[in-house]
Protein backbone atom coordinates (compact mmCIF):
# COMPACT_ATOMS: atom_id res chain seq x y z
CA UNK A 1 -5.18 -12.10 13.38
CA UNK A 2 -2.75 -10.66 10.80
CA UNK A 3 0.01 -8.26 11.66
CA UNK A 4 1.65 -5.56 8.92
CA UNK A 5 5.06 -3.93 9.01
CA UNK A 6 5.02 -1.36 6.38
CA UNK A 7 8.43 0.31 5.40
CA UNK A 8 9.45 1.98 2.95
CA UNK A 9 8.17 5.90 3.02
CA UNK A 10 9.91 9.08 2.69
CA UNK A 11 11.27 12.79 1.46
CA UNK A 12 11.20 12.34 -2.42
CA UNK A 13 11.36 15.13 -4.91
CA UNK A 14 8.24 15.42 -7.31
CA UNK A 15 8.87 13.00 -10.30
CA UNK A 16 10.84 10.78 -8.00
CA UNK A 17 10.21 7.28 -7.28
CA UNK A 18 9.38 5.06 -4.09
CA UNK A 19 9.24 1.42 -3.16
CA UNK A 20 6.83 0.89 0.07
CA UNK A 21 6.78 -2.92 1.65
CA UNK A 22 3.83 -3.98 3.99
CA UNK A 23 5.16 -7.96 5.26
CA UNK A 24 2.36 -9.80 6.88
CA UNK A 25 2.77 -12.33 9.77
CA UNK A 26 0.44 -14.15 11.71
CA UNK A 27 -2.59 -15.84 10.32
CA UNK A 28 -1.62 -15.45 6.49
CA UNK A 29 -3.82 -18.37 5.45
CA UNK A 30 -7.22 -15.98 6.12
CA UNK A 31 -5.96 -12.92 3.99
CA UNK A 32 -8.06 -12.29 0.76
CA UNK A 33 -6.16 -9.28 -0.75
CA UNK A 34 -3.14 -7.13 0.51
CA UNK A 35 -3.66 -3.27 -0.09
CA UNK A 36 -2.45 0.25 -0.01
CA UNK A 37 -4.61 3.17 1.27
CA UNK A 38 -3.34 6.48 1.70
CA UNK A 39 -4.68 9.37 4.04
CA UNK A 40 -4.21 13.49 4.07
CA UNK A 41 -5.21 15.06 7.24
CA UNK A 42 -9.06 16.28 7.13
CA UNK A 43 -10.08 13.96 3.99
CA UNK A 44 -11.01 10.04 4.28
CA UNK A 45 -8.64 7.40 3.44
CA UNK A 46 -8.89 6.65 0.09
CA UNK A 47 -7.69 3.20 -2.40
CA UNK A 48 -4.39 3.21 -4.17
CA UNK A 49 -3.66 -0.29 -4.84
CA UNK A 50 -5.35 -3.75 -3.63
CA UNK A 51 -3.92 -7.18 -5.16
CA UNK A 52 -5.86 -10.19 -4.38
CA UNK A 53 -4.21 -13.68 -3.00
CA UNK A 54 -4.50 -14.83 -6.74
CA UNK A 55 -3.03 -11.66 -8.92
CA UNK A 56 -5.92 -9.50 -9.34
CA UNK A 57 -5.34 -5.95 -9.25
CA UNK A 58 -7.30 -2.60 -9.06
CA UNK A 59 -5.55 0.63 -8.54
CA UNK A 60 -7.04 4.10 -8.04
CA UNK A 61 -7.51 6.17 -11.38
CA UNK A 62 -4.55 8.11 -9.40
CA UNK A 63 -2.37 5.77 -9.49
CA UNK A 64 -2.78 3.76 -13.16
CA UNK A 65 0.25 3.81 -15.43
CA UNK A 66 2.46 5.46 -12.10
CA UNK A 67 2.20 2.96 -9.34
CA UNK A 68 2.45 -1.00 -9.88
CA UNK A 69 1.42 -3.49 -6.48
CA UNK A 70 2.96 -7.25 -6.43
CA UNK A 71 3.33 -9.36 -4.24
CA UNK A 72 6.00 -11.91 -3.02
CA UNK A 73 3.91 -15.00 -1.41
CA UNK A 74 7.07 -16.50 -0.15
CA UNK A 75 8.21 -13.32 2.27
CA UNK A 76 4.35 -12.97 2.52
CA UNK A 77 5.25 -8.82 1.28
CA UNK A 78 3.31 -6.77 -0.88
CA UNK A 79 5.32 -3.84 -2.74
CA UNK A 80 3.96 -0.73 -4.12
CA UNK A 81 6.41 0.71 -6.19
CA UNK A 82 4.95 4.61 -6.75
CA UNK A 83 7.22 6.48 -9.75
CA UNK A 84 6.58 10.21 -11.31
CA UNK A 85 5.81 10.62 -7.92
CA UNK A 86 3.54 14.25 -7.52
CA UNK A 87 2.82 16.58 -4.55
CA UNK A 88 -0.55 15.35 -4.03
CA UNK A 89 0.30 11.99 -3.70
CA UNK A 90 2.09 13.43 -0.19
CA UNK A 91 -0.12 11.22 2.67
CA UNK A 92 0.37 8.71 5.30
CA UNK A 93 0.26 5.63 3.25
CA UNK A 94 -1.74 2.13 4.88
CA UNK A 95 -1.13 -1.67 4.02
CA UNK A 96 -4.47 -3.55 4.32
CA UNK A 97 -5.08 -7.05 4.48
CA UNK A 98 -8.59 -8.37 4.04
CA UNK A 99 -9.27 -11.41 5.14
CA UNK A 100 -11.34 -14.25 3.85
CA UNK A 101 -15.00 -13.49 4.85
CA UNK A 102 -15.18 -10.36 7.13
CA UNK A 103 -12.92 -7.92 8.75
CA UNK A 104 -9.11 -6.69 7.93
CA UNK A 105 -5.78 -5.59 9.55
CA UNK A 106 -4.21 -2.07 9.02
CA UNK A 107 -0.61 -1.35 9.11
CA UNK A 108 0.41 1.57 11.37
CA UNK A 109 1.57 4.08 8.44
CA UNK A 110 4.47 5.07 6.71
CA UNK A 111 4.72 8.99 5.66
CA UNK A 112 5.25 9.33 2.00
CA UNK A 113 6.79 13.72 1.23
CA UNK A 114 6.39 14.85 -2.32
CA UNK A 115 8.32 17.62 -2.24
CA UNK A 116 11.23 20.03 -3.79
């Protein structure tokens, strides 16, 4: 099993910036790829960013040329670093690791505002 601590979230005025952190503990050897997912209230949680144990990345067409995902192996923490920031990128935001095989962990949430 594979625990997240996300941090990171906040009030932020539109065209601001944000850094969100999702560190993993646990059994890091069985994650895959490390991801953000964001959720509104009445819609599905959706992709924003994954990044794969060997670089690979994929972002939502939301999120290309804004948001950028790494990834620090050594403090096991993924970053999403979210800039020109909008209103409707306002949701609870949700690390993701995939393991190896089947299944994944979810972080609890971090609230992200876009607002003036």
């Amino acid at each position: 099993q594979v625990q997240l601590a996300e941090s990171g979230g906040g009030l932020v005025q539109p065209g601001g910036s944000l850094r969100l952190s999702c560190t993993a503990s646990g059994s890091i050897a069985s994650i895959y790829a490390m991801g953000w997912y964001r959720q509104v209230p009445g819609k599905q949680r959706e992709l924003v960013a994954v990044i794969t144990t060997g670089g690979s990345t994929n972002y939502a067409d939301s999120a290309k040329g804004r948001f950028s995902i790494s990834r620090d192996n050594a403090k096991n923490t993924v970053y999403l670093e979210m800039n020109t920031l909008k209103p409707e990128d306002t949701a609870v935001y949700y690390c993701n690791a995939k393991y190896w095989g089947v299944g994944s962990s979810w972080g609890q949430g971090t609230q992200v505002t876009v607002s003036s």
